[in-house]
PDB file of N, CA and C in Angstrom:
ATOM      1  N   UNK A   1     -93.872 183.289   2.268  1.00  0.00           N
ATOM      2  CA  UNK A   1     -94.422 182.825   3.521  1.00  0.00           C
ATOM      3  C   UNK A   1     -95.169 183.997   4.154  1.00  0.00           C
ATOM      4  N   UNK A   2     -96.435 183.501   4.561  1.00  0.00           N
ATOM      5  CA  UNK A   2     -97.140 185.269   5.314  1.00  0.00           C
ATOM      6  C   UNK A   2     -96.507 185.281   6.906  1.00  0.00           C
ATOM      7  N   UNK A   3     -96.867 186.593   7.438  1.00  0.00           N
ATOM      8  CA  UNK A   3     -96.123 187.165   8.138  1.00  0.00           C
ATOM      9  C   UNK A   3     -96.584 185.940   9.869  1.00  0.00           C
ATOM     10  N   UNK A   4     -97.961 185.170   9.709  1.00  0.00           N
ATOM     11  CA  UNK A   4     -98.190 184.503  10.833  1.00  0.00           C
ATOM     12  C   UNK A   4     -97.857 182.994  10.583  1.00  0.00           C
ATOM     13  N   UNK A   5     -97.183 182.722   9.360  1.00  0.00           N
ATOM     14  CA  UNK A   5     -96.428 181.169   8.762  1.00  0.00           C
ATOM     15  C   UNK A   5     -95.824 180.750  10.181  1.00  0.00           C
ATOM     16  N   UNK A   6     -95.813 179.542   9.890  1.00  0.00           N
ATOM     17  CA  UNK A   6     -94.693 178.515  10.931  1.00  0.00           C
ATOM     18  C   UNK A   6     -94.119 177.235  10.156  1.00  0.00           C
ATOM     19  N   UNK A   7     -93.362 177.188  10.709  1.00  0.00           N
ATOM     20  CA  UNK A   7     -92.426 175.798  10.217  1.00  0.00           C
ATOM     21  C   UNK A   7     -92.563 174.607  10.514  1.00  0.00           C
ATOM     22  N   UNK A   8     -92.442 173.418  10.404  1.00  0.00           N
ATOM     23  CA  UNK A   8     -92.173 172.410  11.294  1.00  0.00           C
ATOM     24  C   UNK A   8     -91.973 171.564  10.665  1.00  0.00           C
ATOM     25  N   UNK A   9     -90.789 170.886  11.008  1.00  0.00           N
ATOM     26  CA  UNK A   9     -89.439 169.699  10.549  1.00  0.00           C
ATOM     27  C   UNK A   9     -89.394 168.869  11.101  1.00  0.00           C
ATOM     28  N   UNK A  10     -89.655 167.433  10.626  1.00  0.00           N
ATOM     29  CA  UNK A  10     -89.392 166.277  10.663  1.00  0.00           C
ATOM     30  C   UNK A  10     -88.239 165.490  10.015  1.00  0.00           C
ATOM     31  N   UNK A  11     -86.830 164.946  10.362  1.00  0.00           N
ATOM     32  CA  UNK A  11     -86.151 164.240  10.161  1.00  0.00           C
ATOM     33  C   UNK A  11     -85.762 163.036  10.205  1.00  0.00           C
ATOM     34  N   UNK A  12     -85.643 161.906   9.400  1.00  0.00           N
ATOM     35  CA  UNK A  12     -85.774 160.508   9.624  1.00  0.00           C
ATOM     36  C   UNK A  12     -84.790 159.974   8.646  1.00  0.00           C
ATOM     37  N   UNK A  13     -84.705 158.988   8.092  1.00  0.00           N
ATOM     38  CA  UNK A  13     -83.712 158.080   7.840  1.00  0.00           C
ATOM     39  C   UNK A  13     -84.857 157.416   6.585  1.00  0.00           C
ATOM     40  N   UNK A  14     -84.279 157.759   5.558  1.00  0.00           N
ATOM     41  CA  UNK A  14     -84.406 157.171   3.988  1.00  0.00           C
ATOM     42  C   UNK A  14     -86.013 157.794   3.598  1.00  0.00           C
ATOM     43  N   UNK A  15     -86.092 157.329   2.324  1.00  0.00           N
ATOM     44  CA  UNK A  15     -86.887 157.741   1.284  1.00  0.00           C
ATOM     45  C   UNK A  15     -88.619 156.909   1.938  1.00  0.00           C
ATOM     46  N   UNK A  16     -88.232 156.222   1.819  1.00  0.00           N
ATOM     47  CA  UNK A  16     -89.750 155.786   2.267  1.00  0.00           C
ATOM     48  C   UNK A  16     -90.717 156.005   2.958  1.00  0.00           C
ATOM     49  N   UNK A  17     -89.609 156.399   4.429  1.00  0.00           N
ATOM     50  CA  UNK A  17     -90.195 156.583   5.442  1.00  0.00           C
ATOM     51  C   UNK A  17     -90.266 158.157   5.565  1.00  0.00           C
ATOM     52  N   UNK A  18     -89.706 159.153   4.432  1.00  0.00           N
ATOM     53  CA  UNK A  18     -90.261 160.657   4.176  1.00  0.00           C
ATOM     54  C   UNK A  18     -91.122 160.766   3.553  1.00  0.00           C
ATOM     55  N   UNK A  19     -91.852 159.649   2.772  1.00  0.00           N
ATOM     56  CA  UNK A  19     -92.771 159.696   2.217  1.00  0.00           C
ATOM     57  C   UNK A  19     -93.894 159.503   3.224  1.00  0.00           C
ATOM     58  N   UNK A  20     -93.934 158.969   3.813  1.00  0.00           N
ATOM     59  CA  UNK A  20     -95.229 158.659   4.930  1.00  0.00           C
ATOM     60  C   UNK A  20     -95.312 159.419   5.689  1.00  0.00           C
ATOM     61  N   UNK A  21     -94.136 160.020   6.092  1.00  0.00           N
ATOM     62  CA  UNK A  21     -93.951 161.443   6.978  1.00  0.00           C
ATOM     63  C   UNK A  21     -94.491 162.410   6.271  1.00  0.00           C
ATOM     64  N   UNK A  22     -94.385 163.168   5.074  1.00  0.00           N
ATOM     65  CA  UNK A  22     -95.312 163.740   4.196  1.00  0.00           C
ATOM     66  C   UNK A  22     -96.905 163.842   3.988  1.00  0.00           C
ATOM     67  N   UNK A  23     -96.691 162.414   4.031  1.00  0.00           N
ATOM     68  CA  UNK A  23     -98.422 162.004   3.886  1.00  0.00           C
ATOM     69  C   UNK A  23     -98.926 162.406   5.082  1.00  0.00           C
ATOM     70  N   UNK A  24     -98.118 161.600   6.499  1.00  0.00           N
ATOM     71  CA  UNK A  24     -99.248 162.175   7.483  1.00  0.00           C
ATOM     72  C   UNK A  24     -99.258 163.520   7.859  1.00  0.00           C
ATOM     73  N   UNK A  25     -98.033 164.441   7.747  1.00  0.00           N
ATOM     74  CA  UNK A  25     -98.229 165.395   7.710  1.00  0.00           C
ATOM     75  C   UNK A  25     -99.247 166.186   7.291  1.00  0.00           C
ATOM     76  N   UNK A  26     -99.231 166.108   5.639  1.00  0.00           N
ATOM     77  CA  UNK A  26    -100.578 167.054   4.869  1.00  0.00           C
ATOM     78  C   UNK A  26    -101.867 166.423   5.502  1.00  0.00           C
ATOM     79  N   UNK A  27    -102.144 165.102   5.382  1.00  0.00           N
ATOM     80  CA  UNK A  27    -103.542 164.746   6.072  1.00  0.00           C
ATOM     81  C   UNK A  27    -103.688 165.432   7.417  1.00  0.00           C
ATOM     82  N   UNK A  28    -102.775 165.268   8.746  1.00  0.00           N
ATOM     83  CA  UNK A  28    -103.010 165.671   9.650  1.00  0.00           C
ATOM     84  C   UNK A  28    -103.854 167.096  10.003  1.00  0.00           C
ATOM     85  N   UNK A  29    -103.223 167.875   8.845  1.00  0.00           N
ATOM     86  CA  UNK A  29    -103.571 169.420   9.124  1.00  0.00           C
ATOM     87  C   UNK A  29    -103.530 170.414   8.250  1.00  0.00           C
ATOM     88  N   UNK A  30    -104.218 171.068   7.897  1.00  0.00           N
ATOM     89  CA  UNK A  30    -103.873 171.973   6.574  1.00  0.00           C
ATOM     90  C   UNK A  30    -102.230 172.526   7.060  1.00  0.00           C
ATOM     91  N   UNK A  31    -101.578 172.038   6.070  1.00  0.00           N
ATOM     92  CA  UNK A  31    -100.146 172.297   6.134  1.00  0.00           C
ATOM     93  C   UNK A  31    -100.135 172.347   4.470  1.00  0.00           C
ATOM     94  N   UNK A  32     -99.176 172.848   4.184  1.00  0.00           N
ATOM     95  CA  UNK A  32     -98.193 172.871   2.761  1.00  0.00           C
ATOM     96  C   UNK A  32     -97.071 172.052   2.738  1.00  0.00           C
ATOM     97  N   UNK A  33     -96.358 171.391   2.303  1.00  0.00           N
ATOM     98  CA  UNK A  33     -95.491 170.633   2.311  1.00  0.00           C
ATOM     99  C   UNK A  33     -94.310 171.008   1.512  1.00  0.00           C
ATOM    100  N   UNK A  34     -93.430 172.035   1.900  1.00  0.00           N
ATOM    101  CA  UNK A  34     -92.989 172.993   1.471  1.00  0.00           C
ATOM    102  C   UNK A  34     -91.151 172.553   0.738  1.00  0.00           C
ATOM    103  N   UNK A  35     -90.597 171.684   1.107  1.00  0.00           N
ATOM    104  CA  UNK A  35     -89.822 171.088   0.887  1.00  0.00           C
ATOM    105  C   UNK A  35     -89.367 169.706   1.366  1.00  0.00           C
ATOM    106  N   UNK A  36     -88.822 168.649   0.669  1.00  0.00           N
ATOM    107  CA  UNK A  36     -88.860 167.216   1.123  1.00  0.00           C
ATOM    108  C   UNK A  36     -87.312 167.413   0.516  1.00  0.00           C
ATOM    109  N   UNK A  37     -85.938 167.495   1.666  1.00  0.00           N
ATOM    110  CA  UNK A  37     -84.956 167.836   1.906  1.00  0.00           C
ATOM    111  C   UNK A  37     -83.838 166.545   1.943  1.00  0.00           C
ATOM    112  N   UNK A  38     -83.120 166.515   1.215  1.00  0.00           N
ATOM    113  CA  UNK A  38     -81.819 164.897   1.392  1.00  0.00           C
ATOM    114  C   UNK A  38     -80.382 165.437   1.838  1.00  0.00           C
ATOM    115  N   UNK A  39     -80.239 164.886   3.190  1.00  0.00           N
ATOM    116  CA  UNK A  39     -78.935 165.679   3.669  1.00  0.00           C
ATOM    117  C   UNK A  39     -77.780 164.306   3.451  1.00  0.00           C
ATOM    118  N   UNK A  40     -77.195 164.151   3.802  1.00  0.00           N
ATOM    119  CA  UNK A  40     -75.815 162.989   3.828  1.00  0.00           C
ATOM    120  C   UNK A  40     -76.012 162.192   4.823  1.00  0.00           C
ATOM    121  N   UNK A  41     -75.920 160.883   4.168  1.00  0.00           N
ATOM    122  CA  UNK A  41     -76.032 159.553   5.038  1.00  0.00           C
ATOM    123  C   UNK A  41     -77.412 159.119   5.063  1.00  0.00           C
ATOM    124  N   UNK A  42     -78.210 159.376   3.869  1.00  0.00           N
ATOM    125  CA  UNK A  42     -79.970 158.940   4.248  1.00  0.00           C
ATOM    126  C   UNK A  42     -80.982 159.940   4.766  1.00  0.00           C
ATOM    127  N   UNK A  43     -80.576 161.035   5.733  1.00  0.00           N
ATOM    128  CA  UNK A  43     -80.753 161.853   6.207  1.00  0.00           C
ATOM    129  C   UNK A  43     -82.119 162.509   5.406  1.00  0.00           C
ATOM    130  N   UNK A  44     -83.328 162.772   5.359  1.00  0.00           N
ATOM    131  CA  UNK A  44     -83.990 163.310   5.128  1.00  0.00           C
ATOM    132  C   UNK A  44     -85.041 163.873   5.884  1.00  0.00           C
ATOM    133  N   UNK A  45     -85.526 165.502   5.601  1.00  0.00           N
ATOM    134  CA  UNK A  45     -86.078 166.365   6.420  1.00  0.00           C
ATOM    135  C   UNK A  45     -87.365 166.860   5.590  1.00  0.00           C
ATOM    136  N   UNK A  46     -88.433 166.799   5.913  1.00  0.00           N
ATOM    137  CA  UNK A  46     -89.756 167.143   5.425  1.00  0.00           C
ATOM    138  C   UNK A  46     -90.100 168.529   6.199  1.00  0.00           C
ATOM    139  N   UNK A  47     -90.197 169.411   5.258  1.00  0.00           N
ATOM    140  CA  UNK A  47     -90.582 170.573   5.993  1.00  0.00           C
ATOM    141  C   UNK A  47     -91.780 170.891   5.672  1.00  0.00           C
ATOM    142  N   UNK A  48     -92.542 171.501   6.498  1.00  0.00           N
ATOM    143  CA  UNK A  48     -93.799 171.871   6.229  1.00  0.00           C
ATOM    144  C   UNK A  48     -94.141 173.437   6.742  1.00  0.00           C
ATOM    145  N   UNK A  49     -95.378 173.812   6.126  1.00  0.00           N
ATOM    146  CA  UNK A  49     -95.243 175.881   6.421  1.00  0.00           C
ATOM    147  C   UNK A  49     -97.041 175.442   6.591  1.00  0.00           C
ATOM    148  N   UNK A  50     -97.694 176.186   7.785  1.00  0.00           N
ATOM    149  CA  UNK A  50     -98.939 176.549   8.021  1.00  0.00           C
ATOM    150  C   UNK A  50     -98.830 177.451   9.394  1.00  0.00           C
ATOM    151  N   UNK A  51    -100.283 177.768   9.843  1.00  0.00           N
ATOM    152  CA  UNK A  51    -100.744 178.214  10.998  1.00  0.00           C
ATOM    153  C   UNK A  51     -99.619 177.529  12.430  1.00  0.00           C
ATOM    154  N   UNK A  52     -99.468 178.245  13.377  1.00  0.00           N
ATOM    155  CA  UNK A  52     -98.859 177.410  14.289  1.00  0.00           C
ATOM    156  C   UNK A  52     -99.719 175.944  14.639  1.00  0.00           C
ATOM    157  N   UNK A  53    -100.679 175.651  15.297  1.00  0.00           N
ATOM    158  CA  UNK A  53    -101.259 174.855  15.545  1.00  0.00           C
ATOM    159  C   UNK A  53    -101.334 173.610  14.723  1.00  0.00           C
ATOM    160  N   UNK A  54    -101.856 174.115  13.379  1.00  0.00           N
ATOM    161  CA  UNK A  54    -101.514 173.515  11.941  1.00  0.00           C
ATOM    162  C   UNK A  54    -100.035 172.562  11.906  1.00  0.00           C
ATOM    163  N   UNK A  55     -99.007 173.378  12.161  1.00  0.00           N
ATOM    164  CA  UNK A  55     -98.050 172.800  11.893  1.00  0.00           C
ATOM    165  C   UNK A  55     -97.420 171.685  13.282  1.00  0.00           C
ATOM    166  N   UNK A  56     -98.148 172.335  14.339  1.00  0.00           N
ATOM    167  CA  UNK A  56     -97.690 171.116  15.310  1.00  0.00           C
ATOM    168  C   UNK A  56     -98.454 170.029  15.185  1.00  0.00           C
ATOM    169  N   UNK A  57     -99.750 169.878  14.931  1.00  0.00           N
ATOM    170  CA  UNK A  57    -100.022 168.308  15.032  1.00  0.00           C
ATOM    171  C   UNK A  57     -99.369 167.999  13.433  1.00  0.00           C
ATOM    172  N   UNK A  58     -99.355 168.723  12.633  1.00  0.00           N
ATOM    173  CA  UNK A  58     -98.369 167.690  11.391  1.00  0.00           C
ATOM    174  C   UNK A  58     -96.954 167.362  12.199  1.00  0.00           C
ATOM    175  N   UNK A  59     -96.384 168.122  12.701  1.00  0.00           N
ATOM    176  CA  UNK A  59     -95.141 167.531  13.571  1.00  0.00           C
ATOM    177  C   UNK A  59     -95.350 166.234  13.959  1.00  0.00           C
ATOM    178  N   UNK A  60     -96.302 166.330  15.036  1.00  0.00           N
ATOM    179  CA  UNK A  60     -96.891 165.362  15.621  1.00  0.00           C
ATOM    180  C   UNK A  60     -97.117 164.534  15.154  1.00  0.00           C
ATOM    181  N   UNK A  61     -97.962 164.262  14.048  1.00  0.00           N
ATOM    182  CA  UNK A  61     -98.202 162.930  12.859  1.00  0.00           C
ATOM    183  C   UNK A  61     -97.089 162.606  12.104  1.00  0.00           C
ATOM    184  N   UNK A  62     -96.496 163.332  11.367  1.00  0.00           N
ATOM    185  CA  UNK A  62     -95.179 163.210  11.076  1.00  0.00           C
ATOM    186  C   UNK A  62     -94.154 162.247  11.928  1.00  0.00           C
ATOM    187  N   UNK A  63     -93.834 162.846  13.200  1.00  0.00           N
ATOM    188  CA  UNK A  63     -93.250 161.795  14.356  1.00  0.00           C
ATOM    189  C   UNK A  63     -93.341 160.668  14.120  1.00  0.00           C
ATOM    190  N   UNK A  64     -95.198 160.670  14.774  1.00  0.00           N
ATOM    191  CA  UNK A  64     -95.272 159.466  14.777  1.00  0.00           C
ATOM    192  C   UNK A  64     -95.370 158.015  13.432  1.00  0.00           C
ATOM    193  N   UNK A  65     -95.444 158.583  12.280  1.00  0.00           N
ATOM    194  CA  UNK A  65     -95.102 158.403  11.218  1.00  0.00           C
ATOM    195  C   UNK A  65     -93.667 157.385  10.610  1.00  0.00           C
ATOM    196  N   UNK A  66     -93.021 158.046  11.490  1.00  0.00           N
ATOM    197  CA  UNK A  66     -91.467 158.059  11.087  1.00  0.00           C
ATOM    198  C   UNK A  66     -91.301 156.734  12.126  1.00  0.00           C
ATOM    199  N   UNK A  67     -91.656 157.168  13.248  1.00  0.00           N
ATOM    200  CA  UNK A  67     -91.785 155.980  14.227  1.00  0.00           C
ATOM    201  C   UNK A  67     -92.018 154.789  14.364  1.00  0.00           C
ATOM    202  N   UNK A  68     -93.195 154.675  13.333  1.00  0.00           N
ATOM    203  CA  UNK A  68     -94.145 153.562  13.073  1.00  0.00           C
ATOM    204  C   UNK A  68     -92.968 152.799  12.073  1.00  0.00           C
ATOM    205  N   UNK A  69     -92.780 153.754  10.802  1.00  0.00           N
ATOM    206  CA  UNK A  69     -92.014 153.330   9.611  1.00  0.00           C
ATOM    207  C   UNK A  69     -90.280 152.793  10.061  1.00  0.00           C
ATOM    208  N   UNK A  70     -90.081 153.583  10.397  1.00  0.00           N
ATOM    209  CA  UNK A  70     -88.371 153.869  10.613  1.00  0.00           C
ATOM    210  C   UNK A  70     -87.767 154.286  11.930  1.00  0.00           C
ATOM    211  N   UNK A  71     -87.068 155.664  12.175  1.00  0.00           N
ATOM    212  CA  UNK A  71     -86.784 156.620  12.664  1.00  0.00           C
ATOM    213  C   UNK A  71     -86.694 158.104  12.972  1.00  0.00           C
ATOM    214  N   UNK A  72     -87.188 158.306  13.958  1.00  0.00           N
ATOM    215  CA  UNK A  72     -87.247 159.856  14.291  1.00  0.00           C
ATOM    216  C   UNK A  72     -85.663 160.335  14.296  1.00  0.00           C
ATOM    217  N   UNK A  73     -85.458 161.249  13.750  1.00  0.00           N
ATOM    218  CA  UNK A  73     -83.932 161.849  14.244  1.00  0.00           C
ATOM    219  C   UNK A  73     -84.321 163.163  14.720  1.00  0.00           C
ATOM    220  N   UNK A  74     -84.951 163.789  14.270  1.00  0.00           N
ATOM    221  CA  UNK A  74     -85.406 165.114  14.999  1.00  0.00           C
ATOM    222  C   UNK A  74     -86.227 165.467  14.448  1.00  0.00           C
ATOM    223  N   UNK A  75     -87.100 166.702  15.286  1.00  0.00           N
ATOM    224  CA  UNK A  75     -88.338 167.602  15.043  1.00  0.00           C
ATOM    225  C   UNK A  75     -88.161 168.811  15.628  1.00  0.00           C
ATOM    226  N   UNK A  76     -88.689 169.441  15.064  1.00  0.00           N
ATOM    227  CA  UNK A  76     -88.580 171.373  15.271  1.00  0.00           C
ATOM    228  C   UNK A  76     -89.701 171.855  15.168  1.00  0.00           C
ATOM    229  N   UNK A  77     -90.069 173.290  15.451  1.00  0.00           N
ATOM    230  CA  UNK A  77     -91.417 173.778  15.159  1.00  0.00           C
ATOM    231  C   UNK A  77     -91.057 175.161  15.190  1.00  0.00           C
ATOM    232  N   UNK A  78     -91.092 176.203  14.375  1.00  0.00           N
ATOM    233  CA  UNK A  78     -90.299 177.733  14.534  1.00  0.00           C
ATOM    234  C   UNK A  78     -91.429 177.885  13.978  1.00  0.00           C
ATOM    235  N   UNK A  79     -91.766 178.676  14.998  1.00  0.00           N
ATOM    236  CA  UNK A  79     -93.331 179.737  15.274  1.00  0.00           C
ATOM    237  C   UNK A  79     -92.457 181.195  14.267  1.00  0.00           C
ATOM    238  N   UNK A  80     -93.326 181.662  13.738  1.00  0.00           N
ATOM    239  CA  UNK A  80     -93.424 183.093  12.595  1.00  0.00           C
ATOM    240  C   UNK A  80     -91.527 183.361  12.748  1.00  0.00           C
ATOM    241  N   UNK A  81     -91.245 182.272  11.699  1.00  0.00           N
ATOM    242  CA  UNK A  81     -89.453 182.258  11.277  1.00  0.00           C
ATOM    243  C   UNK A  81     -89.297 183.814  10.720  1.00  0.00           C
ATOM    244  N   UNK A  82     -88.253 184.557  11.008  1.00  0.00           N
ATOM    245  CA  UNK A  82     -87.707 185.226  10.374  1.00  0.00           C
ATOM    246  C   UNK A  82     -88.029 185.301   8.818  1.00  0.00           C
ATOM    247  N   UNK A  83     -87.842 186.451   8.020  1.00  0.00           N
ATOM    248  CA  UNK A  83     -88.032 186.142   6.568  1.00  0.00           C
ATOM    249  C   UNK A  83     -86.722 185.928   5.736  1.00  0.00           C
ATOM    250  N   UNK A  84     -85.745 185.985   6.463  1.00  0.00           N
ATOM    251  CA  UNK A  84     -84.653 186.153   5.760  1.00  0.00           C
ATOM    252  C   UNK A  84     -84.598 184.273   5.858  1.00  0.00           C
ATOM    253  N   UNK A  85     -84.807 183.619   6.673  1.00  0.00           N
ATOM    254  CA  UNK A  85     -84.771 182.284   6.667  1.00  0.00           C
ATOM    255  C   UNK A  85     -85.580 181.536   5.338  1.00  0.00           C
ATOM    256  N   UNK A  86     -86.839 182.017   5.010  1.00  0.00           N
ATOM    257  CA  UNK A  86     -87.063 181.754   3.654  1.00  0.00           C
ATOM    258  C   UNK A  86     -86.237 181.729   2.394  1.00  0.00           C
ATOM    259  N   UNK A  87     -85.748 183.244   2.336  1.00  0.00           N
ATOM    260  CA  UNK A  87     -84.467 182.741   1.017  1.00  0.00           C
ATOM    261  C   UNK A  87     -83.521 181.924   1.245  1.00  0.00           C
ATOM    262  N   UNK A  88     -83.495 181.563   2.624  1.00  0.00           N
ATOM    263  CA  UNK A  88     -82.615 180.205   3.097  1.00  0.00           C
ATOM    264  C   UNK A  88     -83.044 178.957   2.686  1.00  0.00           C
ATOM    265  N   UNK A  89     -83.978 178.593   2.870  1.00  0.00           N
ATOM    266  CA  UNK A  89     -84.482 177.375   2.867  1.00  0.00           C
ATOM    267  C   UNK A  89     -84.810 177.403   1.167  1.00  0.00           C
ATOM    268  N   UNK A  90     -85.207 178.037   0.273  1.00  0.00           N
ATOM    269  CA  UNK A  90     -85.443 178.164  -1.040  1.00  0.00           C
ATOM    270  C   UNK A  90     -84.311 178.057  -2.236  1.00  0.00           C
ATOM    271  N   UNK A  91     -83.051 179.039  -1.281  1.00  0.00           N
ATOM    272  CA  UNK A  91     -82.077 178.814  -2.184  1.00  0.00           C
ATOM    273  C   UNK A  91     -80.749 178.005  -1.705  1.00  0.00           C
ATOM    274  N   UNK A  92     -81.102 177.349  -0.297  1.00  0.00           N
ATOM    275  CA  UNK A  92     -79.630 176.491   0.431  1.00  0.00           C
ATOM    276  C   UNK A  92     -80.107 175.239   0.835  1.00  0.00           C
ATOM    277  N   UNK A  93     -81.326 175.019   0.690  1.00  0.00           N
ATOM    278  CA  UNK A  93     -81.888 173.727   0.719  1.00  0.00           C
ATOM    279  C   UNK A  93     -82.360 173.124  -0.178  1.00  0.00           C
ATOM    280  N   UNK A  94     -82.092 172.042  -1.047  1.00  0.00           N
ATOM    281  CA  UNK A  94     -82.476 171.536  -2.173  1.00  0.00           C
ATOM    282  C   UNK A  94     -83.526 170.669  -1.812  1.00  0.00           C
ATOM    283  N   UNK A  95     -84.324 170.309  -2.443  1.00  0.00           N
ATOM    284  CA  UNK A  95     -85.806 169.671  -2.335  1.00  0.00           C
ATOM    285  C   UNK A  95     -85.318 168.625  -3.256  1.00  0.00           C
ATOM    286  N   UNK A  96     -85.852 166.994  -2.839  1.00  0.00           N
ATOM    287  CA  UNK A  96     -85.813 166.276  -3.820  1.00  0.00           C
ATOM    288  C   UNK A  96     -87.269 166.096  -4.483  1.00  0.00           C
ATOM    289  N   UNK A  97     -88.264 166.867  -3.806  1.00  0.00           N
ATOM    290  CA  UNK A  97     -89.458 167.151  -4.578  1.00  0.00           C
ATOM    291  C   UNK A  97     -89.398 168.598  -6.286  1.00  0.00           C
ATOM    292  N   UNK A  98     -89.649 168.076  -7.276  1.00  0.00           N
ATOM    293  CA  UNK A  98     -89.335 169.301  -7.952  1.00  0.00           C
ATOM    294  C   UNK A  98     -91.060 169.906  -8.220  1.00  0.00           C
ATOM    295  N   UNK A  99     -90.961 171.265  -7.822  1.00  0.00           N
ATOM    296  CA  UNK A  99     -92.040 171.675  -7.817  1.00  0.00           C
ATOM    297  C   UNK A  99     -92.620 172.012  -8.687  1.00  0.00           C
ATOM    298  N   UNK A 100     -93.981 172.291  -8.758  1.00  0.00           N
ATOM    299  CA  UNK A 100     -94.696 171.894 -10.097  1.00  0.00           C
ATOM    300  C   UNK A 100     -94.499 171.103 -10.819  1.00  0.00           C
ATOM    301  N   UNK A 101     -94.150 170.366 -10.382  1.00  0.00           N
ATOM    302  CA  UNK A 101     -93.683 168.968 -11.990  1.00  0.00           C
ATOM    303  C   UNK A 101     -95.344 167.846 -11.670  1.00  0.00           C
ATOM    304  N   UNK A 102     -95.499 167.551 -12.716  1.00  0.00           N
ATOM    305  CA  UNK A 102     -95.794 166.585 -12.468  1.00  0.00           C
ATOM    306  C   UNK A 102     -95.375 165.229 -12.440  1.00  0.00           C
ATOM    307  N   UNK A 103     -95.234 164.215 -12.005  1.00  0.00           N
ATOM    308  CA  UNK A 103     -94.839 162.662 -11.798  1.00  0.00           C
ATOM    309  C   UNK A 103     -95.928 161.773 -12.113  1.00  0.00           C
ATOM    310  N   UNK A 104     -96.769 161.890 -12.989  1.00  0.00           N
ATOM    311  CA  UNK A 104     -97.763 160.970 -13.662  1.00  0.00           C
ATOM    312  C   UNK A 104     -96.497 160.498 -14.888  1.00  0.00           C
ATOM    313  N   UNK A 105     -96.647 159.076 -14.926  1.00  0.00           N
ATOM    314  CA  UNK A 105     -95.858 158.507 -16.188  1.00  0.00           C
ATOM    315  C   UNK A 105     -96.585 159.515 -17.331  1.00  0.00           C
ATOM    316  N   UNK A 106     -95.732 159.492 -18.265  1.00  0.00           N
ATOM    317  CA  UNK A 106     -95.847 160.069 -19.498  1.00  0.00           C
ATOM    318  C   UNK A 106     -96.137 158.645 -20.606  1.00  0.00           C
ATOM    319  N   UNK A 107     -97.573 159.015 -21.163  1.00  0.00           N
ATOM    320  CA  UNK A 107     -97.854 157.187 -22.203  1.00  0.00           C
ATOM    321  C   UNK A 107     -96.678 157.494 -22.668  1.00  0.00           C
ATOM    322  N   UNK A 108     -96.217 156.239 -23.481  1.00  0.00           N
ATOM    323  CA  UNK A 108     -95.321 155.633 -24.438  1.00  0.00           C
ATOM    324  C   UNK A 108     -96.025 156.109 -25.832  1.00  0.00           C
ATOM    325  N   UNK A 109     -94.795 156.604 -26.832  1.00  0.00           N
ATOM    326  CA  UNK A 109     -95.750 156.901 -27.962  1.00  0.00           C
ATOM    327  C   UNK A 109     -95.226 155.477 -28.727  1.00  0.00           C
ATOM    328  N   UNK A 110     -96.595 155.255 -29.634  1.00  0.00           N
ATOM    329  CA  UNK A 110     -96.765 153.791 -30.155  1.00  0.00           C
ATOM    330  C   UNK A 110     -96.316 154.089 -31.575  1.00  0.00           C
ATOM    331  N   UNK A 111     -95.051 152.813 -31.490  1.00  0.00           N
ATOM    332  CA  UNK A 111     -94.303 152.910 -32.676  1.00  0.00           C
ATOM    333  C   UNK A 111     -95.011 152.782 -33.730  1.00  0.00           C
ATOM    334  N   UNK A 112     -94.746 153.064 -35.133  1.00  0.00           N
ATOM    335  CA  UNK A 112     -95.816 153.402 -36.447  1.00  0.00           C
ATOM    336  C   UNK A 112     -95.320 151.687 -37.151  1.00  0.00           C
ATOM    337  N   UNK A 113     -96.653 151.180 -37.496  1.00  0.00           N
ATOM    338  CA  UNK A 113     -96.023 149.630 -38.096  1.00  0.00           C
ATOM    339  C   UNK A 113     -95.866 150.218 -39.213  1.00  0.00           C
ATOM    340  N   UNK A 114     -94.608 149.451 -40.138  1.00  0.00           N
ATOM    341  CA  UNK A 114     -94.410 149.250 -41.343  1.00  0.00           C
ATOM    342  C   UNK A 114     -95.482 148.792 -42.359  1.00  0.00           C
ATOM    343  N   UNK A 115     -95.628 149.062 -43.480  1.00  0.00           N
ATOM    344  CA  UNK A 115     -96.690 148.855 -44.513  1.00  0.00           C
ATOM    345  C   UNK A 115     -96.069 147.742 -45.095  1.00  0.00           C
ATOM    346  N   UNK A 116     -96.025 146.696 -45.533  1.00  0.00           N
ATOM    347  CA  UNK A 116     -95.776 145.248 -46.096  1.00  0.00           C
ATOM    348  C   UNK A 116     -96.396 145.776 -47.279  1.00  0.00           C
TER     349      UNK A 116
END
């Protein structure tokens, strides 16, 4: 994270509606979408890392996002976090996004016909 990074967390209730929270997030604002977080009971937290400004209107879209879809449970915004909070969030927060992966189906390989 560079030294003028910011945070900002959106929390809502199930999978779907972190997905749209995501989406409007990155559209809203050059943001990174830095971890997509599953706590207990449905609980999921979309975090995002940019410029301060950057990261509040993704807050902001995000919100309202969650709003539209589901539920807001909370939002945060931590202007230039500590760095020690990074190896926090990297190694005590699990992402149900796995990074670098890709999620394009993989074709089916086509079974070889028998020769009659």
């Amino acid at each position: 994270m560079a030294g003028n990074d910011s945070l900002g967390f959106v929390e809502t209730i199930g999978l779907v509606t972190a997905v749209e929270v995501a989406d409007a997030m990155s559209k809203a604002a050059s943001v990174r979408i830095k971890t997509v977080a599953n706590a207990d009971a449905g609980l999921i937290s979309v975090i995002c890392e940019g410029d301060l400004a950057s990261c509040m209107a993704a807050v902001d879209a995000g919100k309202a996002a969650a709003a539209r879809l589901g539920q807001v449970v909370a939002t945060n915004l931590i202007a230039r976090p500590d760095n020690s909070l990074e190896g926090y969030l990297s190694q005590q927060v699990p992402s149900i996004v796995e990074k670098g992966a890709s999620h394009r189906a993989k074709p089916e390989k086509k079974a070889a016909k028998a020769d009659k």
